[in-house]
PDB file of N, CA and C in Angstrom:
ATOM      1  N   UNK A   1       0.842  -1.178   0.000  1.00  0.00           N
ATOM      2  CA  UNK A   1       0.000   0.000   0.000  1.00  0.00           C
ATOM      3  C   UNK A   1       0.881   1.232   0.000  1.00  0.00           C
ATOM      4  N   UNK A   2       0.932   1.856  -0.587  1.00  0.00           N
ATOM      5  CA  UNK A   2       1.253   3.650  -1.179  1.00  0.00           C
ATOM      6  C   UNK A   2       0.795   4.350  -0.481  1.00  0.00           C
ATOM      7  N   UNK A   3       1.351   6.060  -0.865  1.00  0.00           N
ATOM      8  CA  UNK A   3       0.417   6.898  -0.661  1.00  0.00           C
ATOM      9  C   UNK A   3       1.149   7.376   0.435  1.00  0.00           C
ATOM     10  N   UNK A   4       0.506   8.091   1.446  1.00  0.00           N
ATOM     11  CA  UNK A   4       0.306   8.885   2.328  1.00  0.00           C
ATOM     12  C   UNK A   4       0.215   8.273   3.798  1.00  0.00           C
ATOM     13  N   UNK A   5       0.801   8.619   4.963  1.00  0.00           N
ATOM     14  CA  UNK A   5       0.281   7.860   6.273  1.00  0.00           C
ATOM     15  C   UNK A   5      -0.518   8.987   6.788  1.00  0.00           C
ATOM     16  N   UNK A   6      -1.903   7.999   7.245  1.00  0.00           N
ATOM     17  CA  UNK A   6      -2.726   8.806   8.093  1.00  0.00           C
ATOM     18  C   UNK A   6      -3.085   8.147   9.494  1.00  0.00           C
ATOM     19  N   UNK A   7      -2.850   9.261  10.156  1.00  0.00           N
ATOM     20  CA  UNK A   7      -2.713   8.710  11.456  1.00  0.00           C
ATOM     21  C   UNK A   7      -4.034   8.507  12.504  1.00  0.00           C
ATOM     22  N   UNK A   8      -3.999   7.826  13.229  1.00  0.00           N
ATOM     23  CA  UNK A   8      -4.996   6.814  13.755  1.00  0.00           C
ATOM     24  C   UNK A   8      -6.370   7.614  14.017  1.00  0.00           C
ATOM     25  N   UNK A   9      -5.975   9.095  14.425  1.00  0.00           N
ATOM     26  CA  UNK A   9      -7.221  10.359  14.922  1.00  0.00           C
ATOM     27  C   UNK A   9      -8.042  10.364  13.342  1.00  0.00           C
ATOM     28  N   UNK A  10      -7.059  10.578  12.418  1.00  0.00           N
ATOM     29  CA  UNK A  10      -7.495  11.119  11.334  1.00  0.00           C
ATOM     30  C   UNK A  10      -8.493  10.275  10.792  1.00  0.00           C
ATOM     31  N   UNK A  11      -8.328   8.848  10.620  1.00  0.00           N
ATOM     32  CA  UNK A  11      -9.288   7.630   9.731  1.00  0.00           C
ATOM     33  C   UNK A  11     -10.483   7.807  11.195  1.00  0.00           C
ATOM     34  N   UNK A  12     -10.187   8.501  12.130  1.00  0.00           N
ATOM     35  CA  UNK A  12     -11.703   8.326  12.756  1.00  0.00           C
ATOM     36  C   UNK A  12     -11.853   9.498  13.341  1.00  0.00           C
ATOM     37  N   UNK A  13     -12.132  10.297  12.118  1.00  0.00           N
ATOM     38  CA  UNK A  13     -12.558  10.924  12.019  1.00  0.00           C
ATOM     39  C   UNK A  13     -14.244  11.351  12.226  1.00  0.00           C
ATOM     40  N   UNK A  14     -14.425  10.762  11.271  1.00  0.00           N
ATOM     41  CA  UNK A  14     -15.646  10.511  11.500  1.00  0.00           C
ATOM     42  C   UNK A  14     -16.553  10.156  13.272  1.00  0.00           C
ATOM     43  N   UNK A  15     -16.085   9.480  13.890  1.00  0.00           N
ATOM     44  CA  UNK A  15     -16.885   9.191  15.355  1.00  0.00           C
ATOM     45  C   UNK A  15     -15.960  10.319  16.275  1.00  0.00           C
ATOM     46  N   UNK A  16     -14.938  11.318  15.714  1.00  0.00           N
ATOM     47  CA  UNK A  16     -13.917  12.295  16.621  1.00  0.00           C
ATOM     48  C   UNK A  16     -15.070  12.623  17.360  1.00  0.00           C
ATOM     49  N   UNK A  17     -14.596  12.509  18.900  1.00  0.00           N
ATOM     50  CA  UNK A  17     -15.361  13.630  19.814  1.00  0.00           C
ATOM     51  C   UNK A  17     -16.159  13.042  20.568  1.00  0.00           C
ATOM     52  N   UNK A  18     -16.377  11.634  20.236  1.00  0.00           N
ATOM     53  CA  UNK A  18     -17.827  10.991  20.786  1.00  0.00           C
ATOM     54  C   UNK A  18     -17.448  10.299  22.469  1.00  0.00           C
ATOM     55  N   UNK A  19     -16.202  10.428  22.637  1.00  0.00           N
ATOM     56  CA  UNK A  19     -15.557   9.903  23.648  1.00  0.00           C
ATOM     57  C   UNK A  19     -16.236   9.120  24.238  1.00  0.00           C
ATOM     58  N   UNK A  20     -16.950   8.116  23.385  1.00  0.00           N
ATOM     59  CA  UNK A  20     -17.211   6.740  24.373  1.00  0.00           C
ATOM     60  C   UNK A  20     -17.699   6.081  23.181  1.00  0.00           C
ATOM     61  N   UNK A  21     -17.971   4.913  23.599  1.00  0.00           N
ATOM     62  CA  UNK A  21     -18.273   3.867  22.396  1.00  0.00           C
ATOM     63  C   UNK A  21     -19.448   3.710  22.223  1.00  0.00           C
ATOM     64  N   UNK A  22     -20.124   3.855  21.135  1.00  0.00           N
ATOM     65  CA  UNK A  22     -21.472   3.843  20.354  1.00  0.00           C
ATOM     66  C   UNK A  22     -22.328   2.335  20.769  1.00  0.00           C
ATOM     67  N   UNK A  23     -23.539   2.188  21.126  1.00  0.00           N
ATOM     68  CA  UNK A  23     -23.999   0.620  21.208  1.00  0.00           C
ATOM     69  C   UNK A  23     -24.356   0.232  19.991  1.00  0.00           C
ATOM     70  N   UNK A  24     -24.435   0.482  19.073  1.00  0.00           N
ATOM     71  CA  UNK A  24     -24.885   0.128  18.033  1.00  0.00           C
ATOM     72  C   UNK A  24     -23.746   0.096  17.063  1.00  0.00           C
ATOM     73  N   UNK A  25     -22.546   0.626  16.909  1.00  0.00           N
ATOM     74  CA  UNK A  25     -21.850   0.546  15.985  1.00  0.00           C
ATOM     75  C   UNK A  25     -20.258   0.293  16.711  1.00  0.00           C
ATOM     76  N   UNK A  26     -20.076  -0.765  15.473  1.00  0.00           N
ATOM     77  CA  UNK A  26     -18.599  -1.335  16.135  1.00  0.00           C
ATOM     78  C   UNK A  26     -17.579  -2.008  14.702  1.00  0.00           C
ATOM     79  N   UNK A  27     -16.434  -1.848  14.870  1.00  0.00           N
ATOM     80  CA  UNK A  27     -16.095  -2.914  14.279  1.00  0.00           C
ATOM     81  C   UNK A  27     -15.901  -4.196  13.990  1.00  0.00           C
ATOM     82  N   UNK A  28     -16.718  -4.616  12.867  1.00  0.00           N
ATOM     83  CA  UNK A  28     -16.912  -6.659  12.861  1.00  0.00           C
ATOM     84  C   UNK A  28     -15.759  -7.050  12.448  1.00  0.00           C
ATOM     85  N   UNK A  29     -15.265  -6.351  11.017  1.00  0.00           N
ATOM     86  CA  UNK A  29     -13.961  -6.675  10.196  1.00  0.00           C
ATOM     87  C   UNK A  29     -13.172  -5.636   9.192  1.00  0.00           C
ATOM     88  N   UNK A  30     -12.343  -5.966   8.814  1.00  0.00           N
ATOM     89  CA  UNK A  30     -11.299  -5.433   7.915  1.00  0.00           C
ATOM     90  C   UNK A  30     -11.439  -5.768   6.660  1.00  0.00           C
ATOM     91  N   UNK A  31     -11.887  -5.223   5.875  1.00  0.00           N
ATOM     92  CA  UNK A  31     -11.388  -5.802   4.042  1.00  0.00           C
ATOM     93  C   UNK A  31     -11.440  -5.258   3.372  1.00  0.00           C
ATOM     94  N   UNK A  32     -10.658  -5.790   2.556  1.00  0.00           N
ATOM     95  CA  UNK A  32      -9.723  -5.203   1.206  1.00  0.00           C
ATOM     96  C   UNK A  32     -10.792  -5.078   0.143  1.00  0.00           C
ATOM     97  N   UNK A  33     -10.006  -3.852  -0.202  1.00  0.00           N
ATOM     98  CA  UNK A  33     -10.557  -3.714  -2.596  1.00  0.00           C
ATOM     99  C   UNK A  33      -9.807  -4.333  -3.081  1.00  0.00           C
ATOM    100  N   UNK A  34     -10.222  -4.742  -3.865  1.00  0.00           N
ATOM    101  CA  UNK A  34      -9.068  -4.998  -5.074  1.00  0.00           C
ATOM    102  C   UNK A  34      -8.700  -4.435  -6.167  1.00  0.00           C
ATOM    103  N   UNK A  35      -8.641  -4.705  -7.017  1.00  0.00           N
ATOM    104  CA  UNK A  35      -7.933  -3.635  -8.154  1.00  0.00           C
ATOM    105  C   UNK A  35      -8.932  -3.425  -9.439  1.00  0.00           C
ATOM    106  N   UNK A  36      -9.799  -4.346  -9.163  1.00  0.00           N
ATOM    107  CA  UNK A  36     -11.517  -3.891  -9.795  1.00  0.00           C
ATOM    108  C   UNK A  36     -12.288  -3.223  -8.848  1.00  0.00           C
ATOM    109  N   UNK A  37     -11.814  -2.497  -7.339  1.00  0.00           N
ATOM    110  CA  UNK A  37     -13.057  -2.141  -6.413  1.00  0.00           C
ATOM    111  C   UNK A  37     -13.943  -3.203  -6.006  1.00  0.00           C
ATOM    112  N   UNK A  38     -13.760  -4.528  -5.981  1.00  0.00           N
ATOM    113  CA  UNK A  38     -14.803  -5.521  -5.399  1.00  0.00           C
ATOM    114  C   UNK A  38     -14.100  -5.390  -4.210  1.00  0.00           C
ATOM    115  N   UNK A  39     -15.203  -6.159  -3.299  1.00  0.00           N
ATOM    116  CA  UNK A  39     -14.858  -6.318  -1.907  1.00  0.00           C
ATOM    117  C   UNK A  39     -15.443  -7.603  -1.564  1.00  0.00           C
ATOM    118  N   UNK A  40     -14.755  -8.169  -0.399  1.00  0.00           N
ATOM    119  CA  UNK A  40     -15.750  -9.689   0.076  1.00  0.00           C
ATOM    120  C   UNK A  40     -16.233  -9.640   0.966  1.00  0.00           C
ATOM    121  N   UNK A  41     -17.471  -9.674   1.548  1.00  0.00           N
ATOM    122  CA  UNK A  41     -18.428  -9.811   3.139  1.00  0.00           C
ATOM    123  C   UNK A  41     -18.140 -10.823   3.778  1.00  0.00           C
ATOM    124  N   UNK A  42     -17.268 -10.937   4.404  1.00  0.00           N
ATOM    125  CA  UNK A  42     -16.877 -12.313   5.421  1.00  0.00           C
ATOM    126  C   UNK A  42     -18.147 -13.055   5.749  1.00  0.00           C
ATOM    127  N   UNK A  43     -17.994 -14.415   5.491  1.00  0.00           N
ATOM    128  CA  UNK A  43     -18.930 -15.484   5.600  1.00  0.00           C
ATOM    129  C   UNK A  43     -19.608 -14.771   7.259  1.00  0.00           C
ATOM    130  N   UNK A  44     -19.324 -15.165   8.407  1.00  0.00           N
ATOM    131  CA  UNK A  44     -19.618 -14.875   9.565  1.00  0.00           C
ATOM    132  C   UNK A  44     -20.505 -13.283   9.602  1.00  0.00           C
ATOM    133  N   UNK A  45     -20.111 -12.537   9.168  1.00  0.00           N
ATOM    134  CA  UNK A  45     -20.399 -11.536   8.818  1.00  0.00           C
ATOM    135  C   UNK A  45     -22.108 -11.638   8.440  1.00  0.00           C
ATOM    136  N   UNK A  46     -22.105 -12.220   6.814  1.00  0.00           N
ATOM    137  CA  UNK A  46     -23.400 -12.534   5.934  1.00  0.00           C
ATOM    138  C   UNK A  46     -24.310 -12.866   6.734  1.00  0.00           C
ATOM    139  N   UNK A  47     -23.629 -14.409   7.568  1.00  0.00           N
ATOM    140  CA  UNK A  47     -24.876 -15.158   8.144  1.00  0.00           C
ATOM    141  C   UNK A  47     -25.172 -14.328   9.381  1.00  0.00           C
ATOM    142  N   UNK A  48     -24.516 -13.969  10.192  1.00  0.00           N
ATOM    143  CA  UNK A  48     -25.021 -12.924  11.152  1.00  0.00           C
ATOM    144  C   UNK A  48     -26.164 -11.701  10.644  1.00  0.00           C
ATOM    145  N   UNK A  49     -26.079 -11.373   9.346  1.00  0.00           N
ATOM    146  CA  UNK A  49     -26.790 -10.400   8.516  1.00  0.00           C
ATOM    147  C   UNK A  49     -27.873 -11.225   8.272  1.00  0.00           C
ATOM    148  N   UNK A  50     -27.768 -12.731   8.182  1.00  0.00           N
ATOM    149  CA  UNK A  50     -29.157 -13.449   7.335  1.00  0.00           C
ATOM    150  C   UNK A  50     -29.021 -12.557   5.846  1.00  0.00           C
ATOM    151  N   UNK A  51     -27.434 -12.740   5.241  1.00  0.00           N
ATOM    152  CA  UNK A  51     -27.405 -12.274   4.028  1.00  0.00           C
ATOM    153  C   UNK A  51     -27.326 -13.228   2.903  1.00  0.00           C
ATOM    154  N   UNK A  52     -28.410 -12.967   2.152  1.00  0.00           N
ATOM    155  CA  UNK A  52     -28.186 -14.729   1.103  1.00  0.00           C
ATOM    156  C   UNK A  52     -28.336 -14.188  -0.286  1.00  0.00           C
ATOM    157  N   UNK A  53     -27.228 -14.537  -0.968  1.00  0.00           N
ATOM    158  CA  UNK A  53     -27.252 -14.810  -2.425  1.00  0.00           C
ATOM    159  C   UNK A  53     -28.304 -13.935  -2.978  1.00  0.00           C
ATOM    160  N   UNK A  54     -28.034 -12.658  -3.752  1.00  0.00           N
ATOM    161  CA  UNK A  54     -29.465 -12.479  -4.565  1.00  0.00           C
ATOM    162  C   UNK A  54     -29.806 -11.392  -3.624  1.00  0.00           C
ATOM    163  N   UNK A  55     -29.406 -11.477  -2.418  1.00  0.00           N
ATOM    164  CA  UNK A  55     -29.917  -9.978  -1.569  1.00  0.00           C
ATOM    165  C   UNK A  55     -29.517  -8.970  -2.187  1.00  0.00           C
ATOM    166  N   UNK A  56     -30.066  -7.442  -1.835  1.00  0.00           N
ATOM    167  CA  UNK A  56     -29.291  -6.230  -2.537  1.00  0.00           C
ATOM    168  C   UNK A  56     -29.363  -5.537  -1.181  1.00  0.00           C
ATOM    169  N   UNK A  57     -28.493  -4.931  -1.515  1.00  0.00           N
ATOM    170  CA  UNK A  57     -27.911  -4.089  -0.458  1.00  0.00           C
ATOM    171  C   UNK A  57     -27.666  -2.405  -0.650  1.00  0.00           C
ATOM    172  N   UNK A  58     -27.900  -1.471   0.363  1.00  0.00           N
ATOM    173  CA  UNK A  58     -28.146   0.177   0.017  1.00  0.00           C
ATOM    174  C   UNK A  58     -26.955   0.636   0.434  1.00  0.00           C
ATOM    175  N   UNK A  59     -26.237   1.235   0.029  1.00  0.00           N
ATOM    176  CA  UNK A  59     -24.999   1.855   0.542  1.00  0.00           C
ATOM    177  C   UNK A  59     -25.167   3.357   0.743  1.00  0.00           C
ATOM    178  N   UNK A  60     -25.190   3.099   1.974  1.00  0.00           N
ATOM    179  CA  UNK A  60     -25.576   4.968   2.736  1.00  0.00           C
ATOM    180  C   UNK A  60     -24.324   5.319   2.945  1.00  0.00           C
ATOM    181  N   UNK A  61     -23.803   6.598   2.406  1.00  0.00           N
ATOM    182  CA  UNK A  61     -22.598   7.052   2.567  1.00  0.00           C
ATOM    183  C   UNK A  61     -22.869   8.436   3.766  1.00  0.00           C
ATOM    184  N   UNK A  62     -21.793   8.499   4.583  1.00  0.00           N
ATOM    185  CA  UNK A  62     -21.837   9.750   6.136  1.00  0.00           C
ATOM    186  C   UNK A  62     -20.313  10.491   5.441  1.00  0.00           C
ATOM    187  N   UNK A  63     -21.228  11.912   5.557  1.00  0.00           N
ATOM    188  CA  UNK A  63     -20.158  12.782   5.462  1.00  0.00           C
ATOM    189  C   UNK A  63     -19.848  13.539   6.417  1.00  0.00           C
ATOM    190  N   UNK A  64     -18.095  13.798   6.574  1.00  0.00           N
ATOM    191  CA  UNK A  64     -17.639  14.876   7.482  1.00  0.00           C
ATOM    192  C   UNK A  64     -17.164  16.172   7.150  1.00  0.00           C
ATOM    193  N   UNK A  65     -17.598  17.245   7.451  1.00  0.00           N
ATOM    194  CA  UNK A  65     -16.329  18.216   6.854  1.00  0.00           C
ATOM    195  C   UNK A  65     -16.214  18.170   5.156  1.00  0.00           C
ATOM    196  N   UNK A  66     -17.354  17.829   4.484  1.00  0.00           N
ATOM    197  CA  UNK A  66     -17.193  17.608   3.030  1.00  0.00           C
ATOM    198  C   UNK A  66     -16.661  16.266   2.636  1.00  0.00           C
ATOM    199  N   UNK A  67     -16.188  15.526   3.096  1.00  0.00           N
ATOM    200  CA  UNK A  67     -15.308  14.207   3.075  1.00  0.00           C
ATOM    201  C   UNK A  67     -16.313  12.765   3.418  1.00  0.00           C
ATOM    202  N   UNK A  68     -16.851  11.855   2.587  1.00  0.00           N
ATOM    203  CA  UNK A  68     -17.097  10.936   2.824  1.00  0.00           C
ATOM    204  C   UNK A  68     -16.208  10.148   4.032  1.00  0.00           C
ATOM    205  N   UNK A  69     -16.783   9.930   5.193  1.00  0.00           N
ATOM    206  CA  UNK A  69     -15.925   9.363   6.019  1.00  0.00           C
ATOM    207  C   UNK A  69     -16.006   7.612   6.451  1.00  0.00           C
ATOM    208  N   UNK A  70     -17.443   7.318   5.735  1.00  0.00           N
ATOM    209  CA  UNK A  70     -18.284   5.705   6.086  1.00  0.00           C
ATOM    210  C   UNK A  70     -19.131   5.673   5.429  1.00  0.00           C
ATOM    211  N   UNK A  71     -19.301   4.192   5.138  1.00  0.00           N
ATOM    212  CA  UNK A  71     -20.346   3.733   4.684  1.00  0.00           C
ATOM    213  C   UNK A  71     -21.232   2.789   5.455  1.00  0.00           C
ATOM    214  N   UNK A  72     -22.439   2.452   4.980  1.00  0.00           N
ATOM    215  CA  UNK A  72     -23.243   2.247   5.735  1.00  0.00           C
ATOM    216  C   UNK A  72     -24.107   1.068   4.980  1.00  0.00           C
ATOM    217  N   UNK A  73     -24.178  -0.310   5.294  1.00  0.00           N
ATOM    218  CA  UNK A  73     -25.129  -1.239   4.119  1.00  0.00           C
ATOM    219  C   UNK A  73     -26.226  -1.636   4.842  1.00  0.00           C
ATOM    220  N   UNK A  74     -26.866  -1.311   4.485  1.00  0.00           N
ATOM    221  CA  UNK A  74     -28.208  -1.844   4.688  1.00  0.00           C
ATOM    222  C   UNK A  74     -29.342  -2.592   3.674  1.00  0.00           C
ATOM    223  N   UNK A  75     -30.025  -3.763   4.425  1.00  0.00           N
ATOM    224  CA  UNK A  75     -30.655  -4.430   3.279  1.00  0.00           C
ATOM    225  C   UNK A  75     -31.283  -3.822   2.677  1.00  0.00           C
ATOM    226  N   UNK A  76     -32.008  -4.066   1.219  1.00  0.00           N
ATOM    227  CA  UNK A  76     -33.082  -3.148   0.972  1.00  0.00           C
ATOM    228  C   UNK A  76     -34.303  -3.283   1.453  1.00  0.00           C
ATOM    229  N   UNK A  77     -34.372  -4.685   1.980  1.00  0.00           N
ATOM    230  CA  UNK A  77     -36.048  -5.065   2.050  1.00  0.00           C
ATOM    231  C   UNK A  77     -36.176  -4.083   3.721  1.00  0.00           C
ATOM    232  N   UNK A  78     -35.419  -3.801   4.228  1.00  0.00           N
ATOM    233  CA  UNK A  78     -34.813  -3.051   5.632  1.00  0.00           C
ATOM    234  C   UNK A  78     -35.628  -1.665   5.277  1.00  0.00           C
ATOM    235  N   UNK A  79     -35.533  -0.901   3.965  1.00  0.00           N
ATOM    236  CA  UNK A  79     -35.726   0.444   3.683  1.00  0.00           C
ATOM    237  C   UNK A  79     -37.057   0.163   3.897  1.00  0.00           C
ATOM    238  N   UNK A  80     -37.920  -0.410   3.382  1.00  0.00           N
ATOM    239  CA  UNK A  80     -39.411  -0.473   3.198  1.00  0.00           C
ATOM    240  C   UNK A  80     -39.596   0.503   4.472  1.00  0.00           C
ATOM    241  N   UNK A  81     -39.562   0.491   5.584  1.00  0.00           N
ATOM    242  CA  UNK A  81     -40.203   0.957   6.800  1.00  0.00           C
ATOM    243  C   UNK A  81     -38.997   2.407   6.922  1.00  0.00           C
ATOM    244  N   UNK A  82     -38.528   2.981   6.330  1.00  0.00           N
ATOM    245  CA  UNK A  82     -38.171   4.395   6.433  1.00  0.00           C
ATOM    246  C   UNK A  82     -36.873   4.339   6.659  1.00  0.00           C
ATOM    247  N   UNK A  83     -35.603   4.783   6.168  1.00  0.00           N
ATOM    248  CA  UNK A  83     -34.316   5.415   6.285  1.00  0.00           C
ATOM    249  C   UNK A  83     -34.295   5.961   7.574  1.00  0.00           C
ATOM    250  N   UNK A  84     -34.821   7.274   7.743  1.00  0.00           N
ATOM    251  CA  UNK A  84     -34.656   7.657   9.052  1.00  0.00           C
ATOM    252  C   UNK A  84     -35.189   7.011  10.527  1.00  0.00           C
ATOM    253  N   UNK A  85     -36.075   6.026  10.176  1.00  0.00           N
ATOM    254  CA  UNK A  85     -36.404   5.092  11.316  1.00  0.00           C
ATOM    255  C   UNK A  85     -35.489   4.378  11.542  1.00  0.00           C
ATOM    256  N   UNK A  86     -34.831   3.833  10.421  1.00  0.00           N
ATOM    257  CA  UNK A  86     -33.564   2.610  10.587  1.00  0.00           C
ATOM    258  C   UNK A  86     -32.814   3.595  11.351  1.00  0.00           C
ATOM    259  N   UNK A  87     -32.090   4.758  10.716  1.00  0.00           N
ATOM    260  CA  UNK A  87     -30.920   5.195  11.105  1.00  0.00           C
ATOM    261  C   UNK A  87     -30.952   6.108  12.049  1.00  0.00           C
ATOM    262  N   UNK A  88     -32.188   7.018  12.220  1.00  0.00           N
ATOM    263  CA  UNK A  88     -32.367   7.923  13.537  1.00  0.00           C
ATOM    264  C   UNK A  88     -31.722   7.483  15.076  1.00  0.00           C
ATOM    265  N   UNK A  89     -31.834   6.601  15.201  1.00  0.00           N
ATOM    266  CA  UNK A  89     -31.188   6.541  16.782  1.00  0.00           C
ATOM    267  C   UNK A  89     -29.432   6.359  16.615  1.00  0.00           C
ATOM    268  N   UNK A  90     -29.020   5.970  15.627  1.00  0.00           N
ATOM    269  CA  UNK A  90     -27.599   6.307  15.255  1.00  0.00           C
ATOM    270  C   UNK A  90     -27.348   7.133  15.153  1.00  0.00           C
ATOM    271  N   UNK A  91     -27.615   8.025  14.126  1.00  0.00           N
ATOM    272  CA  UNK A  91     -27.356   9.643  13.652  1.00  0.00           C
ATOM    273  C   UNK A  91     -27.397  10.155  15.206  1.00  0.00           C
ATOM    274  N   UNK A  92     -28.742  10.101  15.862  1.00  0.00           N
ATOM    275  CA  UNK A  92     -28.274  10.851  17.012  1.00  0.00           C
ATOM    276  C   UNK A  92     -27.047  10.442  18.290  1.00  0.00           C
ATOM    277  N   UNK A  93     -26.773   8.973  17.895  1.00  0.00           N
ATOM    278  CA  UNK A  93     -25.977   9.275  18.893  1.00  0.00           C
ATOM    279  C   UNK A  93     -24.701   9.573  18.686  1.00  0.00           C
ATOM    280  N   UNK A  94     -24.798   9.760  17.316  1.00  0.00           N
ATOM    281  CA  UNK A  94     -23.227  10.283  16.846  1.00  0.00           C
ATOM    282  C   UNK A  94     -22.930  11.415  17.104  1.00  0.00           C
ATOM    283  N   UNK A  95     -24.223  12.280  16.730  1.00  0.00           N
ATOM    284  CA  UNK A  95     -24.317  13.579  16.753  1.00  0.00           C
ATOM    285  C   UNK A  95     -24.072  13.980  17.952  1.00  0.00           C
ATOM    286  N   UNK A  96     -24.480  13.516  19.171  1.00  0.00           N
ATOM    287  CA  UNK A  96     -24.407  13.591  20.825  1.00  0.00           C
ATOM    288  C   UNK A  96     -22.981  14.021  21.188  1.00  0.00           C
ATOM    289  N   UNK A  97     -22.254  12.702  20.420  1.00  0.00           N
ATOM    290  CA  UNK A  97     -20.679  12.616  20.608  1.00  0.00           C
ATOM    291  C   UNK A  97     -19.761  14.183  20.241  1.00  0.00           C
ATOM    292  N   UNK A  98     -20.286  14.512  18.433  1.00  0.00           N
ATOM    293  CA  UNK A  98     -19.968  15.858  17.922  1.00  0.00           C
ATOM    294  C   UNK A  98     -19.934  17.059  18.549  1.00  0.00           C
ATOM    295  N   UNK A  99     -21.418  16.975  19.501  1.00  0.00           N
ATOM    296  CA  UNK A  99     -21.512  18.812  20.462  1.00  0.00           C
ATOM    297  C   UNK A  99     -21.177  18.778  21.337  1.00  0.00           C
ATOM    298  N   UNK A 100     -20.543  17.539  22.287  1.00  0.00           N
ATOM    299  CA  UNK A 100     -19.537  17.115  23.762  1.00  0.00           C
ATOM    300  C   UNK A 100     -18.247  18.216  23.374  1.00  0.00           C
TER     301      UNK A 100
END
């Protein structure tokens, strides 16, 4: 890997400030692009999701400061009942973290 070092504050960026750990959001895993932009959903991962073959998936992107900082997948059959219902109690508790 190339490029530039960014240091550990900077890639979390995004949750800066929240000084405590979110209940709802955590890290499961690590993975790679490849050199077409595919990515792989770790088996453990899927079935914890009840993700099967043929599912589609919404990619909600969170911006900081102008800067895409995360993404966000959610099933689609998930959207039926409202975006901001799914994601409202997240958003706010991120936001909580931001005005500390």
């Amino acid at each position: 890997m190339g490029g530039s070092v960014v240091n550990k504050k900077e890639k979390m960026s995004c949750l800066a400030g929240s000084g405590k750990s979110s209940s709802c959001c955590k890290v499961e895993s690590l993975i790679s692009v490849d050199e077409r932009g595919q990515m792989v959903l770790p088996k453990d991962l899927r079935e914890k999701a009840n993700i099967k073959p043929g599912d589609k998936l919404a990619v909600i992107s969170w911006e900081k400061d102008g800067a895409t900082c995360c993404f966000t997948l959610i099933k689609a059959d998930s959207l039926t009942g409202g975006i901001r219902d799914f994601l409202g109690p997240m958003m706010q508790d991120l936001s909580k973290g931001e005005t500390k």
